[in-house]
Structures are given as C-alpha cells and as structure tokens.
ModelCIF file with pLDDT and N, C-alpha, C, O atoms, coordinates in Angstrom:
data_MODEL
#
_entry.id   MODEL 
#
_entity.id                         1 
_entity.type                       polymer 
_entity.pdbx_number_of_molecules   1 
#
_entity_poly.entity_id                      1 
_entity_poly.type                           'polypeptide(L)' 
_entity_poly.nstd_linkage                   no 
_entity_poly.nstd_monomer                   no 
_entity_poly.pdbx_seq_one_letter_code       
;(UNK)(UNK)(UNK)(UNK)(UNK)(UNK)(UNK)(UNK)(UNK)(UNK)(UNK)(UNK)(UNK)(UNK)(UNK)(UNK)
(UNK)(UNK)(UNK)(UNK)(UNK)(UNK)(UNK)(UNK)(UNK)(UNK)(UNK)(UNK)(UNK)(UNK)(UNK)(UNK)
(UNK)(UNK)(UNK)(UNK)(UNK)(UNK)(UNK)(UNK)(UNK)(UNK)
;
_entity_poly.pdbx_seq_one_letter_code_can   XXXXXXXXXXXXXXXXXXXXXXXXXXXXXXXXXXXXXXXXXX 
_entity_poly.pdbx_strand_id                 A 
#
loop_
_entity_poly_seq.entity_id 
_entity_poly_seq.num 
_entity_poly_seq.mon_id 
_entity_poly_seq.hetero 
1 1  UNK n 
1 2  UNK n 
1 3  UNK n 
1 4  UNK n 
1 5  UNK n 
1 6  UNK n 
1 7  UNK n 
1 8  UNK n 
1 9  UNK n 
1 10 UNK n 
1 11 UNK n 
1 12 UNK n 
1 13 UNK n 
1 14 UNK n 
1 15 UNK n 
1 16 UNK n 
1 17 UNK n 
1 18 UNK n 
1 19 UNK n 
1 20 UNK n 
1 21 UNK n 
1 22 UNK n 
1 23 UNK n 
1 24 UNK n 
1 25 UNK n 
1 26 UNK n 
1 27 UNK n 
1 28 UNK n 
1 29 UNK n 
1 30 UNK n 
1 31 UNK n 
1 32 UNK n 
1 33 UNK n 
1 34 UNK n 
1 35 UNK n 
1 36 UNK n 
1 37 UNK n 
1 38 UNK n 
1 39 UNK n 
1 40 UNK n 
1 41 UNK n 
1 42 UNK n 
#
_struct_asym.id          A 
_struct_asym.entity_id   1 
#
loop_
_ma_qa_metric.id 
_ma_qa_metric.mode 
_ma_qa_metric.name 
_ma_qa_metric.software_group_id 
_ma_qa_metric.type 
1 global pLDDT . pLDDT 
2 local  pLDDT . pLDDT 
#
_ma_qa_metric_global.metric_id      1 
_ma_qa_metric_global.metric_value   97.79 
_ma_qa_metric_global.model_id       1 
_ma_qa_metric_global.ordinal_id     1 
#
loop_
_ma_qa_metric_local.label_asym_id 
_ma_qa_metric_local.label_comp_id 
_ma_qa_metric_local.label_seq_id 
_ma_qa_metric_local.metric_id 
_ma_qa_metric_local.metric_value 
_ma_qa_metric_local.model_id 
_ma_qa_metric_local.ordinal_id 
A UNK 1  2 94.00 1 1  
A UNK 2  2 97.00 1 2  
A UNK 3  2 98.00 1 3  
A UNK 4  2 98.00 1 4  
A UNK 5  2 98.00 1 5  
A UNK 6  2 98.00 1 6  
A UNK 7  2 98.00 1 7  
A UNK 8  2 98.00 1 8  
A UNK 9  2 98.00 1 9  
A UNK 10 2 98.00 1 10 
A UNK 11 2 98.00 1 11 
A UNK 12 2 98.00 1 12 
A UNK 13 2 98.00 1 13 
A UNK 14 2 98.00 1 14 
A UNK 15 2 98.00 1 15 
A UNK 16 2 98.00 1 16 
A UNK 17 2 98.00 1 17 
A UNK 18 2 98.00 1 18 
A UNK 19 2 98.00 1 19 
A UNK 20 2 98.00 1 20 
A UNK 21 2 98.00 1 21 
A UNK 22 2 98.00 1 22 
A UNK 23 2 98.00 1 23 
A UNK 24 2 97.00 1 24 
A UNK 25 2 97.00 1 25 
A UNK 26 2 98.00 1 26 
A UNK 27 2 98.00 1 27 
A UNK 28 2 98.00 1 28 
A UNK 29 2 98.00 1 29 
A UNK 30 2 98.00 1 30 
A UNK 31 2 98.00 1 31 
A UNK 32 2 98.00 1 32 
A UNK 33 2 98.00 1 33 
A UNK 34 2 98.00 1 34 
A UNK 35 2 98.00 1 35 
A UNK 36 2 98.00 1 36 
A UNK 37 2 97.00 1 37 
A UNK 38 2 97.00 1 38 
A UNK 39 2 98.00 1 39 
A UNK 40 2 98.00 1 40 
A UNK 41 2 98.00 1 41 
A UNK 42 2 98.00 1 42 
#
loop_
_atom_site.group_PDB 
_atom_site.id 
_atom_site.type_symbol 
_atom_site.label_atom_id 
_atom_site.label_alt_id 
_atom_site.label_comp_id 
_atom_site.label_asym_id 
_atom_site.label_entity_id 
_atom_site.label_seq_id 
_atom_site.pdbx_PDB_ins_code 
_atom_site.Cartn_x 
_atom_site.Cartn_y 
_atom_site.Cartn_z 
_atom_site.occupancy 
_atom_site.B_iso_or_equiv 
_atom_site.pdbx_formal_charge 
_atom_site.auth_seq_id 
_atom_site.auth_comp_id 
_atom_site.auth_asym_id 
_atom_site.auth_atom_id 
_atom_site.pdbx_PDB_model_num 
ATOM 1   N N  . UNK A 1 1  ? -0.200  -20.904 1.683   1.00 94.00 ? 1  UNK A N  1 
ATOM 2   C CA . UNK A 1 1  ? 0.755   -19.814 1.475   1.00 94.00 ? 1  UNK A CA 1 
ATOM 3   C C  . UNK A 1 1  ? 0.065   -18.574 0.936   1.00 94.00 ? 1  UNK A C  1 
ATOM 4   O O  . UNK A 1 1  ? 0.433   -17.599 1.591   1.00 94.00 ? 1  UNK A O  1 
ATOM 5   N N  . UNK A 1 2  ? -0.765  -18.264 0.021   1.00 97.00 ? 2  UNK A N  1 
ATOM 6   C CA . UNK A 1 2  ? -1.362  -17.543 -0.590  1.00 97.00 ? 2  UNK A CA 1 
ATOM 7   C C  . UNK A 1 2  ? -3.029  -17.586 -0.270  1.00 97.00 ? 2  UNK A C  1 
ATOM 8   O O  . UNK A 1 2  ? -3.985  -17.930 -0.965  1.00 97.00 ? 2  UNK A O  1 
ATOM 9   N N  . UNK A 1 3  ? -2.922  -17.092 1.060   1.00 98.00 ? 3  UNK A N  1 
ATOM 10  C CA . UNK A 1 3  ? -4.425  -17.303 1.154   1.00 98.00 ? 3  UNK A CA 1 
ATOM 11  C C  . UNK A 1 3  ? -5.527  -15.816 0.999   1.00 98.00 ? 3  UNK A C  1 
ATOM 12  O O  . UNK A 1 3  ? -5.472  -14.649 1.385   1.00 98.00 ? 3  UNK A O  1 
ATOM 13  N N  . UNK A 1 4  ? -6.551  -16.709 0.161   1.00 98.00 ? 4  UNK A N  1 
ATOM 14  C CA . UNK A 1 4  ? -7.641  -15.403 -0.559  1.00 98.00 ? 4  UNK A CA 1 
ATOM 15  C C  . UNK A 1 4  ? -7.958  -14.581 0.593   1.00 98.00 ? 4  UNK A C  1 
ATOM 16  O O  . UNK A 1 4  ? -7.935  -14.962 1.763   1.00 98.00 ? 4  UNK A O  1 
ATOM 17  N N  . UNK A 1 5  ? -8.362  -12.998 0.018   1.00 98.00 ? 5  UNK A N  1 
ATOM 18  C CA . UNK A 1 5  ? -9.041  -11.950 0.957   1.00 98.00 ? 5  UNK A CA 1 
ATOM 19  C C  . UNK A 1 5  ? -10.092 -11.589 0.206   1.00 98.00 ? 5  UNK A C  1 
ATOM 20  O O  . UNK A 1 5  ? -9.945  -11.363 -0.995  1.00 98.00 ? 5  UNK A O  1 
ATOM 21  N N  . UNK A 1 6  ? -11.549 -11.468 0.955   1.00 98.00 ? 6  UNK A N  1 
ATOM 22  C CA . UNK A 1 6  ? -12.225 -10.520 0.140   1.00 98.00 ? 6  UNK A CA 1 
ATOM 23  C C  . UNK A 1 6  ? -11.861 -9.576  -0.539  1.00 98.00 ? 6  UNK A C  1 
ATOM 24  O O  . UNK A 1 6  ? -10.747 -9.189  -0.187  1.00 98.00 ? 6  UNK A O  1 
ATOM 25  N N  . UNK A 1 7  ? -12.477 -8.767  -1.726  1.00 98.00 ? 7  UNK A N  1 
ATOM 26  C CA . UNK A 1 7  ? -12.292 -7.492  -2.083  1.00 98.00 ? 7  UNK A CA 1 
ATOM 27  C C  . UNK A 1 7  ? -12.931 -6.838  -1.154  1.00 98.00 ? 7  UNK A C  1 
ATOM 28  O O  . UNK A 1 7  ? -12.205 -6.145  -0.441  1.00 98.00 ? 7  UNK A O  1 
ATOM 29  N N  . UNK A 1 8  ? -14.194 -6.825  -0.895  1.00 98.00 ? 8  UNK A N  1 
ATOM 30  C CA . UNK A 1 8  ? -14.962 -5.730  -0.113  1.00 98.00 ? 8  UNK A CA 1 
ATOM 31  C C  . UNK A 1 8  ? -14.515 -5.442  1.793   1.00 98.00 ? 8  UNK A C  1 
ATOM 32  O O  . UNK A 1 8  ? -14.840 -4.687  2.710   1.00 98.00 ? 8  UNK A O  1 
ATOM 33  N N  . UNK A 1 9  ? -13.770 -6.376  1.588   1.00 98.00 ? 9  UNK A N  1 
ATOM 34  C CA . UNK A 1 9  ? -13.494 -6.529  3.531   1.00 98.00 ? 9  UNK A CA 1 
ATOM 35  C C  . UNK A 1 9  ? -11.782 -6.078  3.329   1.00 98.00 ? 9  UNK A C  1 
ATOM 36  O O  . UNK A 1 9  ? -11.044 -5.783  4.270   1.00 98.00 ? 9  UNK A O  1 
ATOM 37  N N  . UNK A 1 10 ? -11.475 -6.101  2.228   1.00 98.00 ? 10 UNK A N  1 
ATOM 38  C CA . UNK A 1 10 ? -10.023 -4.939  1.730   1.00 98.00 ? 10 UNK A CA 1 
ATOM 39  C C  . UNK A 1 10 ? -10.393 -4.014  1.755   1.00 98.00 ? 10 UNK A C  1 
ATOM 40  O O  . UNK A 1 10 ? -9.910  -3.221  2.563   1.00 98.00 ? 10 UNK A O  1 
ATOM 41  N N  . UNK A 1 11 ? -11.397 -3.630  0.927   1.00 98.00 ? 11 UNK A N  1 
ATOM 42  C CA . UNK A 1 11 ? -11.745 -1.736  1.042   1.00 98.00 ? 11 UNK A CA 1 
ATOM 43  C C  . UNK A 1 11 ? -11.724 -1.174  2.344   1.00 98.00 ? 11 UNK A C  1 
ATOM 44  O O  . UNK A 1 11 ? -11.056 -0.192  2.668   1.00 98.00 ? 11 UNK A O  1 
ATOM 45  N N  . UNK A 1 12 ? -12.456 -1.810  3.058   1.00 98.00 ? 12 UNK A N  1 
ATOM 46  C CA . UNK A 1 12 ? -13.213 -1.715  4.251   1.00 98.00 ? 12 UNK A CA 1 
ATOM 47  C C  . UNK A 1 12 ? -11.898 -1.312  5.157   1.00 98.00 ? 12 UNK A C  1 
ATOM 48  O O  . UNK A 1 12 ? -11.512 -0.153  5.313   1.00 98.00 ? 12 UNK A O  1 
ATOM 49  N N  . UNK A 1 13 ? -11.219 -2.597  5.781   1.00 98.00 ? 13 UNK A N  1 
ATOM 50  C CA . UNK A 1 13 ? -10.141 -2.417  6.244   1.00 98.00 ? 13 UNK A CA 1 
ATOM 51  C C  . UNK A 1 13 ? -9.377  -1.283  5.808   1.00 98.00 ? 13 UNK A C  1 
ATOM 52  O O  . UNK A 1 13 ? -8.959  -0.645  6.774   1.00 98.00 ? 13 UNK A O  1 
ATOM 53  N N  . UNK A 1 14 ? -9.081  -0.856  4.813   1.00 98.00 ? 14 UNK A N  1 
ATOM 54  C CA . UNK A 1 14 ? -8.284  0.068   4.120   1.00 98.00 ? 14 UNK A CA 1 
ATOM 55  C C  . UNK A 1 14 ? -8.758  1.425   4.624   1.00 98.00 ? 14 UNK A C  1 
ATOM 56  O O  . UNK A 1 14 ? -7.914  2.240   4.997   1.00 98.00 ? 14 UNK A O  1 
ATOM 57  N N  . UNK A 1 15 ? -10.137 1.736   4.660   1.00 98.00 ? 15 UNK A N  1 
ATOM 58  C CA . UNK A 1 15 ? -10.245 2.914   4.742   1.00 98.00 ? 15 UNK A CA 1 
ATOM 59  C C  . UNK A 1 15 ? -10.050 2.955   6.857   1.00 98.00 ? 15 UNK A C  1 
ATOM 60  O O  . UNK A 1 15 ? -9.881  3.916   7.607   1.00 98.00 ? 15 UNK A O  1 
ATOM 61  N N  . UNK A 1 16 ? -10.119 2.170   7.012   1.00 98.00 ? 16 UNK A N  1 
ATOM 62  C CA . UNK A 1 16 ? -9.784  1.980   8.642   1.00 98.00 ? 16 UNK A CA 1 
ATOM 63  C C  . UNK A 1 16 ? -8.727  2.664   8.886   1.00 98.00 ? 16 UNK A C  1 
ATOM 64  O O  . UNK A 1 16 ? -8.719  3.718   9.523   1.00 98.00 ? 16 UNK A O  1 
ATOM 65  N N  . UNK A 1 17 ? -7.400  1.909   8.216   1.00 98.00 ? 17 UNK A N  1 
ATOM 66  C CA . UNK A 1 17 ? -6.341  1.993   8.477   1.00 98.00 ? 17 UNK A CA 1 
ATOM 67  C C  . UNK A 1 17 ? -5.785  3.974   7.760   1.00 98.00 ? 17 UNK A C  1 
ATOM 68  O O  . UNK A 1 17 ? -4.996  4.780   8.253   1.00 98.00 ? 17 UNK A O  1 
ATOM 69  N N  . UNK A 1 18 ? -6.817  4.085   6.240   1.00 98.00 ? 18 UNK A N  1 
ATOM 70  C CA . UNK A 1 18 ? -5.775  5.414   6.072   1.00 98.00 ? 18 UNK A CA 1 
ATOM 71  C C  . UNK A 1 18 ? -6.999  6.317   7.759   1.00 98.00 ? 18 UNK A C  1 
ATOM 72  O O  . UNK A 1 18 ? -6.521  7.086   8.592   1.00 98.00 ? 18 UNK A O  1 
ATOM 73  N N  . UNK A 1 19 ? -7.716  6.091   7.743   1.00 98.00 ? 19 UNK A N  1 
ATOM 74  C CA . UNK A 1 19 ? -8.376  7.186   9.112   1.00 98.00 ? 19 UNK A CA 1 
ATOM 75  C C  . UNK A 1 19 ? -7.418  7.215   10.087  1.00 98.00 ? 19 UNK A C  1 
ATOM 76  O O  . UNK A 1 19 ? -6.898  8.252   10.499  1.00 98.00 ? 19 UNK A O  1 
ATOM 77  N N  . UNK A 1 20 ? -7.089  5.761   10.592  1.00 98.00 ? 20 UNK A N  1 
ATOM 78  C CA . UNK A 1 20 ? -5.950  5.779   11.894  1.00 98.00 ? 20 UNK A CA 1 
ATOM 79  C C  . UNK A 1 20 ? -5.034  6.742   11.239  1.00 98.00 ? 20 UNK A C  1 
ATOM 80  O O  . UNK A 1 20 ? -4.927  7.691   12.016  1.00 98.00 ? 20 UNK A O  1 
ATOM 81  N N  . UNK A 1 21 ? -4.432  6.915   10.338  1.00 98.00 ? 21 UNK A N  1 
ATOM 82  C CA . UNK A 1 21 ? -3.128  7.682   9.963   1.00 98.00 ? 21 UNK A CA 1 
ATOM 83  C C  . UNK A 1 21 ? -3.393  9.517   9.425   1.00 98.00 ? 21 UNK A C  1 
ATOM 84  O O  . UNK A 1 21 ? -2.619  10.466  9.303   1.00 98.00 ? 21 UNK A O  1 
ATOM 85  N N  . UNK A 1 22 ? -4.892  9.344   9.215   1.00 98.00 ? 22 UNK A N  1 
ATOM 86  C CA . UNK A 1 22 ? -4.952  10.993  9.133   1.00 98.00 ? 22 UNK A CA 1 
ATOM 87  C C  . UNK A 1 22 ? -4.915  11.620  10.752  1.00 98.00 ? 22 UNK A C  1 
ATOM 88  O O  . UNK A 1 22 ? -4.731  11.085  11.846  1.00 98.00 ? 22 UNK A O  1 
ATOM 89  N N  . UNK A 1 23 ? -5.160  12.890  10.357  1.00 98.00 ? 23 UNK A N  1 
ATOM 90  C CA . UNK A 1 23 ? -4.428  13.686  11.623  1.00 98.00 ? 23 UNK A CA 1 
ATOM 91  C C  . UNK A 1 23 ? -2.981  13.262  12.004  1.00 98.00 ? 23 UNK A C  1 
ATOM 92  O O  . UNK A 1 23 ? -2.621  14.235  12.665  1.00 98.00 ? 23 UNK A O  1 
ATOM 93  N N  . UNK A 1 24 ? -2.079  12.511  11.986  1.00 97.00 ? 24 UNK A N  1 
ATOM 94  C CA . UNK A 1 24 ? -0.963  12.264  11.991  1.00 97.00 ? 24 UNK A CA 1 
ATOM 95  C C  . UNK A 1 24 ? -0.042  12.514  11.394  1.00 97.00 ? 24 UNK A C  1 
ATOM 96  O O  . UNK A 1 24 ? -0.169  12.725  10.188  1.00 97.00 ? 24 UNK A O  1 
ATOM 97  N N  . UNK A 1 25 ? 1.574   12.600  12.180  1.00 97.00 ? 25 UNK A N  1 
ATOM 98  C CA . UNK A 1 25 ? 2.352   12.333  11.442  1.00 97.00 ? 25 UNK A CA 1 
ATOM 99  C C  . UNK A 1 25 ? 3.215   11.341  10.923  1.00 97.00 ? 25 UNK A C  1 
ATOM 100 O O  . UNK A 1 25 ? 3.997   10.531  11.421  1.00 97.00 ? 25 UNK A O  1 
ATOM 101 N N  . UNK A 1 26 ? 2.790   11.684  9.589   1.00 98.00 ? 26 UNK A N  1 
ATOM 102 C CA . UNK A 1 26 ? 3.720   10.200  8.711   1.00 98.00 ? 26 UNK A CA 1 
ATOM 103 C C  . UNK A 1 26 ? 4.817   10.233  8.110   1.00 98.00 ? 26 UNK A C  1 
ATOM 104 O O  . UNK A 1 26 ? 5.284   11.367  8.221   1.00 98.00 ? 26 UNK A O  1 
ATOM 105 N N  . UNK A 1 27 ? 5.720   9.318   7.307   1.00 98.00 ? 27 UNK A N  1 
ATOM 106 C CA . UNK A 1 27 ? 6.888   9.564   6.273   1.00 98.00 ? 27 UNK A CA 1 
ATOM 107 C C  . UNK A 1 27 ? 6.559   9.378   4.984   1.00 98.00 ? 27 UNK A C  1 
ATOM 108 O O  . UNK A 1 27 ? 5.409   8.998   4.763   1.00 98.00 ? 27 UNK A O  1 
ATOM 109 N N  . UNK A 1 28 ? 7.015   9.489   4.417   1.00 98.00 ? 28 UNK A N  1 
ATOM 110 C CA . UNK A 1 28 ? 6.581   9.227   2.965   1.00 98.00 ? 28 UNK A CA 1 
ATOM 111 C C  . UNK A 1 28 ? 7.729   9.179   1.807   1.00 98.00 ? 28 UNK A C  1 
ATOM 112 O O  . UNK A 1 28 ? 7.765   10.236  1.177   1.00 98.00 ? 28 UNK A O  1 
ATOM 113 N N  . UNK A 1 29 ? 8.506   8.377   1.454   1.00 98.00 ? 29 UNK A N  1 
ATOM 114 C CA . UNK A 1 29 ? 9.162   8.006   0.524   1.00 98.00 ? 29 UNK A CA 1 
ATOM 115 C C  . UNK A 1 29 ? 8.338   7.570   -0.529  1.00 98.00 ? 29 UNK A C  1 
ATOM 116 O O  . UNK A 1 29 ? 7.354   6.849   -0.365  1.00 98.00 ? 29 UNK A O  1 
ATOM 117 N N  . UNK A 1 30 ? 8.924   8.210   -2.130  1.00 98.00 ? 30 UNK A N  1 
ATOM 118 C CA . UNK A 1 30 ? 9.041   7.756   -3.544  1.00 98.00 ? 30 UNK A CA 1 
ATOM 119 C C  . UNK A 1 30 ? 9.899   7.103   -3.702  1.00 98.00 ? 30 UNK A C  1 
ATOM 120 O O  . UNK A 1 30 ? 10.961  7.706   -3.549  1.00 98.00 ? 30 UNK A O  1 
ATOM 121 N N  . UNK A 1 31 ? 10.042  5.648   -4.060  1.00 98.00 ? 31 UNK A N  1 
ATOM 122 C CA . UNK A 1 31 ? 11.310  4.973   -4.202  1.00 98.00 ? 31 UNK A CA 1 
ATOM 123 C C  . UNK A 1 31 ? 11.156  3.776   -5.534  1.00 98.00 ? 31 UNK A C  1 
ATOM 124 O O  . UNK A 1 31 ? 10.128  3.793   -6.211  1.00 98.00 ? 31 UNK A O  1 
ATOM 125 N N  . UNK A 1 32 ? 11.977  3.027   -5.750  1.00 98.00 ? 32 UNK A N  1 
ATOM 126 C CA . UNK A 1 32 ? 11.498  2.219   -6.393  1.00 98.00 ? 32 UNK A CA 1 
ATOM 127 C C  . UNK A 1 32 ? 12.246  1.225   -6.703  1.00 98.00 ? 32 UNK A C  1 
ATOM 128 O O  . UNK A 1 32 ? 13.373  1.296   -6.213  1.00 98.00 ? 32 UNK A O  1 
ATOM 129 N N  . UNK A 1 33 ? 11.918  -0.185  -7.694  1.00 98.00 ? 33 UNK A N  1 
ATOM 130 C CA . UNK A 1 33 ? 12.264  -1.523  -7.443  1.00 98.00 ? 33 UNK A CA 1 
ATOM 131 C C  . UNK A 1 33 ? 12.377  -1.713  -9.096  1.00 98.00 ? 33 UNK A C  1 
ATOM 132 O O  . UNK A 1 33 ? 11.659  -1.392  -10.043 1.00 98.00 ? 33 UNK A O  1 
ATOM 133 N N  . UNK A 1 34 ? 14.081  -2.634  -8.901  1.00 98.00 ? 34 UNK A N  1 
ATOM 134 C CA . UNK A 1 34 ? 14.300  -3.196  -10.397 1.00 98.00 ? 34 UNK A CA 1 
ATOM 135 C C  . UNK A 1 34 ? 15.140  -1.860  -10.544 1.00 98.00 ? 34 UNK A C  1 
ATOM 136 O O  . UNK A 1 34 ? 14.851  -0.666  -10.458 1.00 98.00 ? 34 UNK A O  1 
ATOM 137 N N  . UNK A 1 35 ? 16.358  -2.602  -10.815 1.00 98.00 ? 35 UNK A N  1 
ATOM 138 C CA . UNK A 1 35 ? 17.426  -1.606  -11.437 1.00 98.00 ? 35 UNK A CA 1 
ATOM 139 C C  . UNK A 1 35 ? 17.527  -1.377  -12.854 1.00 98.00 ? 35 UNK A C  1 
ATOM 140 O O  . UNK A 1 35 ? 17.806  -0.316  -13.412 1.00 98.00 ? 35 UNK A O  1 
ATOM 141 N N  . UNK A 1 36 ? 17.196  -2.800  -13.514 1.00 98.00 ? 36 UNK A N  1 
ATOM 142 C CA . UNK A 1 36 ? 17.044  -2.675  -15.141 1.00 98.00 ? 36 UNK A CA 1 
ATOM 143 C C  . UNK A 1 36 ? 16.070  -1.369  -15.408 1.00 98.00 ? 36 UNK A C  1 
ATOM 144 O O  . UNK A 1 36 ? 15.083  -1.751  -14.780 1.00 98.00 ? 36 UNK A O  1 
ATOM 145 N N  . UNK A 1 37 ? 15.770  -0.296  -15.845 1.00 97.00 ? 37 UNK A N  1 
ATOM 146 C CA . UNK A 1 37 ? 14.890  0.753   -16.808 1.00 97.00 ? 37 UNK A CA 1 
ATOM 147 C C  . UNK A 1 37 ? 13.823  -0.185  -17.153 1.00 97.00 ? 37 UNK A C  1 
ATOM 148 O O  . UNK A 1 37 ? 12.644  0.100   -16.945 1.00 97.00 ? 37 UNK A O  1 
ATOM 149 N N  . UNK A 1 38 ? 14.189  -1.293  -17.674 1.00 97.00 ? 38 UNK A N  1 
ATOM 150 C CA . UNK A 1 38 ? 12.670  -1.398  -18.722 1.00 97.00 ? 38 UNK A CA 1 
ATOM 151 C C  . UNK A 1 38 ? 11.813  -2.529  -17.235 1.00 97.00 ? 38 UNK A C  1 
ATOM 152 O O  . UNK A 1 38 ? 10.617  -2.765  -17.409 1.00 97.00 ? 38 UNK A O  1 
ATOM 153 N N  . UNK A 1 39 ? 12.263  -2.926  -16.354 1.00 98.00 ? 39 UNK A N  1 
ATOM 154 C CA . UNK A 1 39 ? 11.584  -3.601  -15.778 1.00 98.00 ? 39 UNK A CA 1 
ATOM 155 C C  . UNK A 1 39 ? 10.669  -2.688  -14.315 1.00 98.00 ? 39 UNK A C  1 
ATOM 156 O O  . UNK A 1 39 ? 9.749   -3.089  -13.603 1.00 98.00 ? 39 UNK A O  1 
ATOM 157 N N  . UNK A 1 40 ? 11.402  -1.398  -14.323 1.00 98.00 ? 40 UNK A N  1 
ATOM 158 C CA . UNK A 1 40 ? 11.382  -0.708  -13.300 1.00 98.00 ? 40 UNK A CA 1 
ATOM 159 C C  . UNK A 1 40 ? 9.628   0.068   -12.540 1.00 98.00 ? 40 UNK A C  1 
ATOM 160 O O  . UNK A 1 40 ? 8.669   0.693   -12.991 1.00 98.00 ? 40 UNK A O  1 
ATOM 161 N N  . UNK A 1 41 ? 10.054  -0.462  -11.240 1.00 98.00 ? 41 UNK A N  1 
ATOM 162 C CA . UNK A 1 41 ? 8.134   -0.394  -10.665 1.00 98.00 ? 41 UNK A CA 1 
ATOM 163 C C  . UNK A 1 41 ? 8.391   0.727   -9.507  1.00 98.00 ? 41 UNK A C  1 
ATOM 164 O O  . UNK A 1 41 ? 8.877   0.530   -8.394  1.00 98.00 ? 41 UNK A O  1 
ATOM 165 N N  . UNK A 1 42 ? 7.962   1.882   -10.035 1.00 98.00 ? 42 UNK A N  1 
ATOM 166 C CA . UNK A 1 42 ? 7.791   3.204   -9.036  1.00 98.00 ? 42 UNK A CA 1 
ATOM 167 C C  . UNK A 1 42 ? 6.901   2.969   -7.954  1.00 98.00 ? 42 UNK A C  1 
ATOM 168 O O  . UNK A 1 42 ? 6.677   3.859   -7.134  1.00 98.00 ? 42 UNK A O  1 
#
C-alpha cells in the first residue's frame, strides 16, 4: 500500500514535470483542508 520512492528520483521527476507545465497555461487555486481553525492545512 505505501510503497517507498527515492528522494533523489522525486526531485528529478519533479523538475520534469514543473518544465512540462512552464510556458503553459495553468489554474491555480489557494484552498484549504480541515474546517476546525486549529487543525487547518493551507
């Protein structure tokens, strides 16, 4: 269920994926999770 990823083959991938998305257009919502205040994750 929870299977490990490198860290370094995350970076990697990562910067793949924001390149595919520059020059583009994207959406971008601020939103956030947990209605309680004190538990709340922006």
């Amino acid at each position: 269920i929870n299977m490990p990823f490198d860290a370094a083959k995350f970076d990697a991938l990562y910067d793949k994926v924001a390149d595919y998305l520059s020059n583009k257009e994207v959406f971008v919502r601020d939103c956030y999770a947990c209605a309680d205040a004190d538990y709340r994750l922006n």
